[in-house]
PDB file of N, CA and C in Angstrom:
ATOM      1  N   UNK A   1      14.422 -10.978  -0.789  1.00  0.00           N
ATOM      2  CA  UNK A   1      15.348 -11.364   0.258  1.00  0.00           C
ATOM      3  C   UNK A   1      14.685 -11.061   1.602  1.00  0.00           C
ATOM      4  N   UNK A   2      14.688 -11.916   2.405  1.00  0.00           N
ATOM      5  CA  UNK A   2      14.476 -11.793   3.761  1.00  0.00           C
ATOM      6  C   UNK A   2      15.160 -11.526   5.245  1.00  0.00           C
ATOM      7  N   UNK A   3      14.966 -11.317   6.480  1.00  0.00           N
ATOM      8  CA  UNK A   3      15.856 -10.623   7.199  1.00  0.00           C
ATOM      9  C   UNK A   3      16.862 -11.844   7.379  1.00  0.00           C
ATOM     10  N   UNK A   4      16.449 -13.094   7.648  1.00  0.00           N
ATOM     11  CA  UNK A   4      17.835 -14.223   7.718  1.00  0.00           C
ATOM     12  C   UNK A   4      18.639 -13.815   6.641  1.00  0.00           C
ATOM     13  N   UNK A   5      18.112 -13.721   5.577  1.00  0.00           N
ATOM     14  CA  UNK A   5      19.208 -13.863   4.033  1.00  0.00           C
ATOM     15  C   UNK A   5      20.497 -12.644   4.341  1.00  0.00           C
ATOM     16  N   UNK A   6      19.450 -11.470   4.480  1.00  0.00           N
ATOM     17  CA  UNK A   6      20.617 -10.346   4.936  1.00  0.00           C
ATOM     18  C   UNK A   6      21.223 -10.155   5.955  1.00  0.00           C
ATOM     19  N   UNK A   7      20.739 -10.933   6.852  1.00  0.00           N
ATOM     20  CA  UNK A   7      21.732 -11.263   8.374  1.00  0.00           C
ATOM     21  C   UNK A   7      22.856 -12.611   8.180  1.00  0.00           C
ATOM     22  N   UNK A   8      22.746 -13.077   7.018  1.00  0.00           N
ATOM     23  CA  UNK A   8      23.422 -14.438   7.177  1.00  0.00           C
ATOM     24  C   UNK A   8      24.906 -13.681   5.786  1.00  0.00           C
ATOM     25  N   UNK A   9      24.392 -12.475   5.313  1.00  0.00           N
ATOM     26  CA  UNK A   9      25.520 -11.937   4.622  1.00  0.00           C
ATOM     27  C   UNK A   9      26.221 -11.302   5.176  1.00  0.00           C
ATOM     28  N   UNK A  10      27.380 -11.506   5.709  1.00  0.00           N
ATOM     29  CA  UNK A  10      28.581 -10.651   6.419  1.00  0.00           C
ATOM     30  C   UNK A  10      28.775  -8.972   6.049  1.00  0.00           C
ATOM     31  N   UNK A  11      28.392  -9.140   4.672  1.00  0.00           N
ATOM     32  CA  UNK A  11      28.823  -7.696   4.397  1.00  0.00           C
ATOM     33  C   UNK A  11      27.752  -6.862   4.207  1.00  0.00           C
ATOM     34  N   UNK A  12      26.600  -7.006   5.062  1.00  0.00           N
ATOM     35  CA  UNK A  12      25.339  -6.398   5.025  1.00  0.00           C
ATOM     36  C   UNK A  12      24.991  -6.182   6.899  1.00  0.00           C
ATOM     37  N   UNK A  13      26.345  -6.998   7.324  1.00  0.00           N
ATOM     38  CA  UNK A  13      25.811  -6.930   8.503  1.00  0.00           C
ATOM     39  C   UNK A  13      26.645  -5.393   9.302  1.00  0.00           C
ATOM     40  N   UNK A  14      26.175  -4.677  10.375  1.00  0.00           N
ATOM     41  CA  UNK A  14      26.751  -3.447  10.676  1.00  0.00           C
ATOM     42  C   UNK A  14      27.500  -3.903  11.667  1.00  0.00           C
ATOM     43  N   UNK A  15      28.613  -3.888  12.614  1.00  0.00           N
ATOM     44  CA  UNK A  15      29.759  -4.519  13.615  1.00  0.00           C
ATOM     45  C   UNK A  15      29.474  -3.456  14.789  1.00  0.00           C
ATOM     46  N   UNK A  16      29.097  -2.529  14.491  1.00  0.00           N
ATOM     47  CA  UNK A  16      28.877  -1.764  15.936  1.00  0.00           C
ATOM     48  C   UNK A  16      27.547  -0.879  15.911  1.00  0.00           C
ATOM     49  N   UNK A  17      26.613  -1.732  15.997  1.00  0.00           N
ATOM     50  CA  UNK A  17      24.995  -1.355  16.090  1.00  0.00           C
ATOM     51  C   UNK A  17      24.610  -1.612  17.267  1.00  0.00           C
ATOM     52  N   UNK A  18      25.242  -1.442  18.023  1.00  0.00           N
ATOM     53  CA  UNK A  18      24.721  -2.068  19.923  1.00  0.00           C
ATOM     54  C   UNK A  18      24.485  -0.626  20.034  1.00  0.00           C
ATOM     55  N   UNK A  19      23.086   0.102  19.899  1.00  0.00           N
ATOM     56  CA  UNK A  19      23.037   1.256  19.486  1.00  0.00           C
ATOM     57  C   UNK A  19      22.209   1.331  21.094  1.00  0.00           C
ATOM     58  N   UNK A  20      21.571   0.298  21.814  1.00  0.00           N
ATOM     59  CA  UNK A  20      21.200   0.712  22.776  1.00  0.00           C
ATOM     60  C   UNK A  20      22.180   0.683  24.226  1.00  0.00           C
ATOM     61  N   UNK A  21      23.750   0.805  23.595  1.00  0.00           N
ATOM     62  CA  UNK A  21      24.898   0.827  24.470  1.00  0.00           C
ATOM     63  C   UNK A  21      25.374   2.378  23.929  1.00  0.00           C
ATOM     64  N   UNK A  22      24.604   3.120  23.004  1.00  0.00           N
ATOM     65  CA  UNK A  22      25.611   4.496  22.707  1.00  0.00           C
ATOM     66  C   UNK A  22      24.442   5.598  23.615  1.00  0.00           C
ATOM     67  N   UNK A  23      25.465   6.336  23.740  1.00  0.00           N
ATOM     68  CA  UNK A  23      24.364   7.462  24.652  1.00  0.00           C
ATOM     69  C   UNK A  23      23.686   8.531  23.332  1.00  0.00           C
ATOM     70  N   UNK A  24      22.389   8.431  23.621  1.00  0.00           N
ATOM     71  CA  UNK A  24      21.743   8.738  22.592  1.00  0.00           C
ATOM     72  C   UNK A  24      21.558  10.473  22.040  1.00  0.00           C
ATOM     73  N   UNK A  25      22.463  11.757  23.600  1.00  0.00           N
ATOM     74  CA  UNK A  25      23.239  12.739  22.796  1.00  0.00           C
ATOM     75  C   UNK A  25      24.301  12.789  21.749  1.00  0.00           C
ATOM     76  N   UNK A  26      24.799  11.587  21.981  1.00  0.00           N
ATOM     77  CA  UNK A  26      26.096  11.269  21.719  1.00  0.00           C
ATOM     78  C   UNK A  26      26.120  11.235  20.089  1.00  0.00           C
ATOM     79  N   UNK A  27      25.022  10.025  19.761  1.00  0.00           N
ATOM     80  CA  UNK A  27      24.641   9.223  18.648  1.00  0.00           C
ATOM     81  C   UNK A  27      23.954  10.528  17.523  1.00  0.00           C
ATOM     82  N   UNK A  28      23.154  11.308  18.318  1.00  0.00           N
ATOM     83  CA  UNK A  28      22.447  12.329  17.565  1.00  0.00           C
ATOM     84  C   UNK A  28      23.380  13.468  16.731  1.00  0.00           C
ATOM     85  N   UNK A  29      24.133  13.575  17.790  1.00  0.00           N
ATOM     86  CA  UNK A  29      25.314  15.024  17.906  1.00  0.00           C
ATOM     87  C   UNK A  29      26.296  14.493  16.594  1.00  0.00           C
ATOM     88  N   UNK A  30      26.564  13.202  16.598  1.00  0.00           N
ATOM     89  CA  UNK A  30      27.258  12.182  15.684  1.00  0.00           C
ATOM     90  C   UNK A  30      26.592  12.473  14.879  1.00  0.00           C
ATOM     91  N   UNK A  31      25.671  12.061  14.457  1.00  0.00           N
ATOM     92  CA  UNK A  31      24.819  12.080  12.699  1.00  0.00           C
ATOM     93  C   UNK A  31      24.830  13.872  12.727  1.00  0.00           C
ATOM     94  N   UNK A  32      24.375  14.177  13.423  1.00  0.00           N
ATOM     95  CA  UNK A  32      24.628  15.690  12.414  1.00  0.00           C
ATOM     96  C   UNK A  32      25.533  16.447  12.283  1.00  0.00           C
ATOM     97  N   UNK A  33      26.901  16.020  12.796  1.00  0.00           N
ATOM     98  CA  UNK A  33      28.271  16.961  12.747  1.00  0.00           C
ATOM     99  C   UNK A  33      28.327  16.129  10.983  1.00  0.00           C
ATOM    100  N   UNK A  34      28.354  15.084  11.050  1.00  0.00           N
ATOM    101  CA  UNK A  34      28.456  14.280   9.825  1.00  0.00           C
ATOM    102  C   UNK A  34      27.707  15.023   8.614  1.00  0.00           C
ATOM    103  N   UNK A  35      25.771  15.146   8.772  1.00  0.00           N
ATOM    104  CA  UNK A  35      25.626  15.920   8.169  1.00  0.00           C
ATOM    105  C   UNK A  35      26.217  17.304   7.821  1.00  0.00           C
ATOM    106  N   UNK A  36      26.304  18.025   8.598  1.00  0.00           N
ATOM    107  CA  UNK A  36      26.973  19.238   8.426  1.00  0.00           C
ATOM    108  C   UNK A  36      28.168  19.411   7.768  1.00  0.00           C
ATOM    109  N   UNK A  37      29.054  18.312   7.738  1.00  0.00           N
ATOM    110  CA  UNK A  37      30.421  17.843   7.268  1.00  0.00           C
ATOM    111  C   UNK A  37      30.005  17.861   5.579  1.00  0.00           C
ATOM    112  N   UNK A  38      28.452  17.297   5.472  1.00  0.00           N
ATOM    113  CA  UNK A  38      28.681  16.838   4.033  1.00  0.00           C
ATOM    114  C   UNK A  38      28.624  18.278   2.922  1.00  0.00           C
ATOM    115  N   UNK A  39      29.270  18.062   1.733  1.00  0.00           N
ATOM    116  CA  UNK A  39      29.162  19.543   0.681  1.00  0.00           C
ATOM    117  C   UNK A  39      27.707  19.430   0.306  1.00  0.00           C
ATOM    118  N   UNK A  40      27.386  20.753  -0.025  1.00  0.00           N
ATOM    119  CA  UNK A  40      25.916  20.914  -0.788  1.00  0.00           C
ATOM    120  C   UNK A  40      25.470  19.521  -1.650  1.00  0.00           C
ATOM    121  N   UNK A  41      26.884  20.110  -2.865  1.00  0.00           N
ATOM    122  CA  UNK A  41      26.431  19.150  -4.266  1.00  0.00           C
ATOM    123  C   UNK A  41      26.850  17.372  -3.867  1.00  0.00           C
ATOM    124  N   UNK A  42      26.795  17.419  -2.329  1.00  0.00           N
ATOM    125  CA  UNK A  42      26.710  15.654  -2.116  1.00  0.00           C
ATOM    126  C   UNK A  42      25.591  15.505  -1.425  1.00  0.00           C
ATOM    127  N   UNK A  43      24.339  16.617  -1.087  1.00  0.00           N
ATOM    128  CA  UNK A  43      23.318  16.794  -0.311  1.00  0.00           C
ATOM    129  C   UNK A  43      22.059  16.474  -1.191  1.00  0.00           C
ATOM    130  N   UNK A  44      21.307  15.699  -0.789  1.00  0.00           N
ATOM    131  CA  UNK A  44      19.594  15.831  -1.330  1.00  0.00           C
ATOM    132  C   UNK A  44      19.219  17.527  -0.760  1.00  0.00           C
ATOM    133  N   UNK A  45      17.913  18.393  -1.411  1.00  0.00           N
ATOM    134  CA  UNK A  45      17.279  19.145  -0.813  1.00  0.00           C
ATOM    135  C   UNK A  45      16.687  18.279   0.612  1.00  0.00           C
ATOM    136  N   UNK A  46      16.165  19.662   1.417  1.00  0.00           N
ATOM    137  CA  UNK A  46      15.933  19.346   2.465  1.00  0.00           C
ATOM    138  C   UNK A  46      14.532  18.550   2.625  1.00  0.00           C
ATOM    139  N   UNK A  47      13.765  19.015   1.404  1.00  0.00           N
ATOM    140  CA  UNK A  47      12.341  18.491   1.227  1.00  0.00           C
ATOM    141  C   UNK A  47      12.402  17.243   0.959  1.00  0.00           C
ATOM    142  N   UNK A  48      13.642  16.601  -0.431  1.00  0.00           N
ATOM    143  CA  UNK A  48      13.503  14.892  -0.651  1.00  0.00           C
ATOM    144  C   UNK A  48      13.998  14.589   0.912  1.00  0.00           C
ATOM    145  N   UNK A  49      15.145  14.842   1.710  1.00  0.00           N
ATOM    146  CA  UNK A  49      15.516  14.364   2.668  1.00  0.00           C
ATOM    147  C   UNK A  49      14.346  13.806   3.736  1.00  0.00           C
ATOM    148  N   UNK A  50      13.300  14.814   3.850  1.00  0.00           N
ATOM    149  CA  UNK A  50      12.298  14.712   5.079  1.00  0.00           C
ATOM    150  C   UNK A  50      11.619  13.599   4.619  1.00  0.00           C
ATOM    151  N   UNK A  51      10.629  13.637   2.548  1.00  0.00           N
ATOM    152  CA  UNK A  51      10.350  12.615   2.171  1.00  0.00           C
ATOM    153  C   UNK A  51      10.902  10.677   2.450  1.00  0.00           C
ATOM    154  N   UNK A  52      12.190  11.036   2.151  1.00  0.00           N
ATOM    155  CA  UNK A  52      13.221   9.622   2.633  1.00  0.00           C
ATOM    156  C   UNK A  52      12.816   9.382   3.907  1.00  0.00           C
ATOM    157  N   UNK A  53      13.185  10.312   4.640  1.00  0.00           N
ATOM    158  CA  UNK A  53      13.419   9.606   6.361  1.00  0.00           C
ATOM    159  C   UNK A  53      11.838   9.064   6.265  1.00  0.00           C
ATOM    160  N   UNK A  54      10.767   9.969   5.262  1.00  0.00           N
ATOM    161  CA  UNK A  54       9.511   9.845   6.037  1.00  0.00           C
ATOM    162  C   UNK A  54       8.843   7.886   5.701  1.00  0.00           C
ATOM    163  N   UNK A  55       9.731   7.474   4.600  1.00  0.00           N
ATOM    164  CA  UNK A  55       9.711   6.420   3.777  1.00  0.00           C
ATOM    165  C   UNK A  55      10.149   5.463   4.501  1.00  0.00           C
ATOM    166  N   UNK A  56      11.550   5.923   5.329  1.00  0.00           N
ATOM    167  CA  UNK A  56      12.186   5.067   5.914  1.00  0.00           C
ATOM    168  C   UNK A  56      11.245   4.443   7.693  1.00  0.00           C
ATOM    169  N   UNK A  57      10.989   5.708   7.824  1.00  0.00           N
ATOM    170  CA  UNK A  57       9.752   5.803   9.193  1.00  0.00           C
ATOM    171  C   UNK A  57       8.858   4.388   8.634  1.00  0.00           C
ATOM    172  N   UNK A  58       8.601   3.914   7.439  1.00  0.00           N
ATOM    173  CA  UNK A  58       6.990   3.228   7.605  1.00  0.00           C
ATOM    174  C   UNK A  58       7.689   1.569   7.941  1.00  0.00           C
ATOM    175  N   UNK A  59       9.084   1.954   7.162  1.00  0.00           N
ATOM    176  CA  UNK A  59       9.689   0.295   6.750  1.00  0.00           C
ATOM    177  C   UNK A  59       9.752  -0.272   7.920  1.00  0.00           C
ATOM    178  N   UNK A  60       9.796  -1.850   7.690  1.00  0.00           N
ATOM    179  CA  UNK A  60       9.891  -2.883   8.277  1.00  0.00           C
ATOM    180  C   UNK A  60      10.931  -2.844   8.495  1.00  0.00           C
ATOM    181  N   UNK A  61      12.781  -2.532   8.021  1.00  0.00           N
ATOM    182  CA  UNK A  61      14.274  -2.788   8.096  1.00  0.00           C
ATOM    183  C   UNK A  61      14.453  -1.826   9.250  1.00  0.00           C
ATOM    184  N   UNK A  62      14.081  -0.221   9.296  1.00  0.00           N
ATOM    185  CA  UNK A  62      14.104   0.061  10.248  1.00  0.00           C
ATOM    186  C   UNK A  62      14.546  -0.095  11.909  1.00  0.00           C
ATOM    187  N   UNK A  63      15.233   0.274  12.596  1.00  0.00           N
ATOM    188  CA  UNK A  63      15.631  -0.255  13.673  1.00  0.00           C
ATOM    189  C   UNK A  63      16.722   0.781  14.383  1.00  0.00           C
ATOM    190  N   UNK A  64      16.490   1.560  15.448  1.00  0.00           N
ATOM    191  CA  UNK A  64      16.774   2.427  16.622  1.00  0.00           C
ATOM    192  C   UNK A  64      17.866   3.033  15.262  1.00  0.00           C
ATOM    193  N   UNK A  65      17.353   3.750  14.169  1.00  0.00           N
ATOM    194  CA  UNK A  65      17.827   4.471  13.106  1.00  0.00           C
ATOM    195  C   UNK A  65      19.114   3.902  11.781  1.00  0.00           C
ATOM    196  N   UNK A  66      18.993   2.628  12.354  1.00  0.00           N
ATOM    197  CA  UNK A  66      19.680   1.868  11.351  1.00  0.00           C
ATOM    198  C   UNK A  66      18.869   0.878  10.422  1.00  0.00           C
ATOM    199  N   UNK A  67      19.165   0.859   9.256  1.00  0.00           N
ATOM    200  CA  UNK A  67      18.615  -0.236   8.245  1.00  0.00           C
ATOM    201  C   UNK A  67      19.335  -1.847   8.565  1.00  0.00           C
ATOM    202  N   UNK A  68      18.054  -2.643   8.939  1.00  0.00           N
ATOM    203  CA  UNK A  68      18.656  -3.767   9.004  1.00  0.00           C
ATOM    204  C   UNK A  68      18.687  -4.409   7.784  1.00  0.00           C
ATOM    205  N   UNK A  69      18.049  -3.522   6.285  1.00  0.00           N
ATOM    206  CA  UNK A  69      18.802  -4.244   5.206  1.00  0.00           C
ATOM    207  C   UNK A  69      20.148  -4.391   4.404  1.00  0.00           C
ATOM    208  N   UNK A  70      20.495  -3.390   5.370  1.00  0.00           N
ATOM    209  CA  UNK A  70      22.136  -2.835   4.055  1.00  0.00           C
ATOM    210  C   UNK A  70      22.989  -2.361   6.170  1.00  0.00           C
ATOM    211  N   UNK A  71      22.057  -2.142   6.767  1.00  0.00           N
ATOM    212  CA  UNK A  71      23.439  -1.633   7.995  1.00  0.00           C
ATOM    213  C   UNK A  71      23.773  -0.391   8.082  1.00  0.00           C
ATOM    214  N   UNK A  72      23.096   0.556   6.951  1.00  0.00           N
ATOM    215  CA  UNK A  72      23.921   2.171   7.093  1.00  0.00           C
ATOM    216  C   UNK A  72      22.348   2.939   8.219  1.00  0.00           C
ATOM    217  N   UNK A  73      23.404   4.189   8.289  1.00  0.00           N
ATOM    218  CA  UNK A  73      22.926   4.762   9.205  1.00  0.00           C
ATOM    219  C   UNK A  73      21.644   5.054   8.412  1.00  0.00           C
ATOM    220  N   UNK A  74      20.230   5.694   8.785  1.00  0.00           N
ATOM    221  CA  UNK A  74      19.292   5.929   7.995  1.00  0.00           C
ATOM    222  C   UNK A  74      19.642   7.619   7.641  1.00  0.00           C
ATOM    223  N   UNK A  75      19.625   8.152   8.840  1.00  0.00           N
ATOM    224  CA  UNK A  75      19.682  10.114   8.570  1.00  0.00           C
ATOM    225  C   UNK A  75      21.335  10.102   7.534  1.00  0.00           C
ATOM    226  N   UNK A  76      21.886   9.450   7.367  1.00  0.00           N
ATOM    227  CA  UNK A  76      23.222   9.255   6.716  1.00  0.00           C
ATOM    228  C   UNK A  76      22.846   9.263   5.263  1.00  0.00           C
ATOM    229  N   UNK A  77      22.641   7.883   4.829  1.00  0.00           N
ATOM    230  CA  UNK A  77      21.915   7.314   3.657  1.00  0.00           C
ATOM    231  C   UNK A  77      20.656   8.094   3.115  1.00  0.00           C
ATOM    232  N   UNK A  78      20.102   8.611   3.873  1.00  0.00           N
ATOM    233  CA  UNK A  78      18.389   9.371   3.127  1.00  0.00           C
ATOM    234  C   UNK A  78      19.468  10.844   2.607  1.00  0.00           C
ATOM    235  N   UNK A  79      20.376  11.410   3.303  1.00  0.00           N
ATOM    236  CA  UNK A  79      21.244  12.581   3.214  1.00  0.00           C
ATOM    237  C   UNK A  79      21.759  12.576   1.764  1.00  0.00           C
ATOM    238  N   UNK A  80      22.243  11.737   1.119  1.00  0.00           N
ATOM    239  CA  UNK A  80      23.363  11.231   0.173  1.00  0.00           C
ATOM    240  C   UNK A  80      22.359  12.001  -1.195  1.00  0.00           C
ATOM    241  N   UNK A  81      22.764  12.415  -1.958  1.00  0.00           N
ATOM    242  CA  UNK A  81      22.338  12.688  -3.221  1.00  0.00           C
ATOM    243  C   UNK A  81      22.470  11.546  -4.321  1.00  0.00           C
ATOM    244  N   UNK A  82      23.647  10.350  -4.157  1.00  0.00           N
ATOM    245  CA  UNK A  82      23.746   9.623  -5.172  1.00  0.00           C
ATOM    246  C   UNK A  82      23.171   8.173  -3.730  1.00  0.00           C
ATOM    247  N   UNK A  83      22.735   8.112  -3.146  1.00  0.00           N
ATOM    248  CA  UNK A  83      22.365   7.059  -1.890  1.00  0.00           C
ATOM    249  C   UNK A  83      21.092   6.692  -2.896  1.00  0.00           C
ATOM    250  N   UNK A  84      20.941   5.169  -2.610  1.00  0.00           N
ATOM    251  CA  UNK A  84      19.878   4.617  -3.003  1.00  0.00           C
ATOM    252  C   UNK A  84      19.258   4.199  -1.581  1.00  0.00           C
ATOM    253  N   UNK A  85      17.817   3.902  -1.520  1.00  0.00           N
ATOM    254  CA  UNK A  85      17.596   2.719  -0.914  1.00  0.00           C
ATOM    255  C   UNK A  85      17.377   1.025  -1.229  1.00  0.00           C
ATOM    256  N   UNK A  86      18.072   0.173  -0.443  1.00  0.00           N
ATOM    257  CA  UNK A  86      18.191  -0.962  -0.917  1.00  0.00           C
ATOM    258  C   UNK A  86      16.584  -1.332  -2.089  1.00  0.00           C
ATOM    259  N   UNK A  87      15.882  -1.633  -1.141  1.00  0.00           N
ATOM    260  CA  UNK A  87      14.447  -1.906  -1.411  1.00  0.00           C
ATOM    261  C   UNK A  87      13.923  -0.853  -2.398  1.00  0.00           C
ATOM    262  N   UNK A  88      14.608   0.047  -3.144  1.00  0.00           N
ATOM    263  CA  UNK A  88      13.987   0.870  -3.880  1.00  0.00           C
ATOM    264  C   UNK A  88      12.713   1.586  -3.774  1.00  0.00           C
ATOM    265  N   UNK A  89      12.816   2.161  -2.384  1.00  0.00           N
ATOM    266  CA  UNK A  89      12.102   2.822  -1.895  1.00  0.00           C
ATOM    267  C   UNK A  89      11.788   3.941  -1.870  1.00  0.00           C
ATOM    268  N   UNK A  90      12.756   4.914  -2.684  1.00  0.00           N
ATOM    269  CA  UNK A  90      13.283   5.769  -2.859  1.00  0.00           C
ATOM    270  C   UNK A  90      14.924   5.975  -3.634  1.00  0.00           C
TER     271      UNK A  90
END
């Protein structure tokens, strides 16, 4: 699948990614109250976590910390213990 295919699917697309309209304390402070919110046993270790993001760092979907293949946050999704990545990237 290519970036038209997953931009032309509604439910792949994210509705409030105008990420260079959020103030970027704002956005940061956001993903990690979230992290912090999440329980252990819904947590990756901290080591797969760094691995993920470091996976997510090389990709092409990538974009000001959102996946333009699926739309979720990246530090969100790499967090998840049962989270896949689309592309099976991890």
């Amino acid at each position: 699948m290519n970036i038209m295919e997953v931009n032309a699917n509604p439910r792949n697309r994210c509705y409030r990614c105008l990420l260079e309209e959020i103030d970027p304390v704002s956005y940061e402070r956001d993903i990690r109250r979230i992290l912090d919110m999440m329980r252990p046993g819904e947590k990756v270790h901290e080591n797969l976590y760094q691995m993920r993001l470091d996976t997510c760092r090389q990709c092409e979907y990538l974009n000001n910390g959102t996946c333009t293949a699926c739309g979720c946050y990246v530090e969100l999704r790499a967090a998840g213990l049962q989270s896949r990545c689309p592309y099976k990237n991890w």
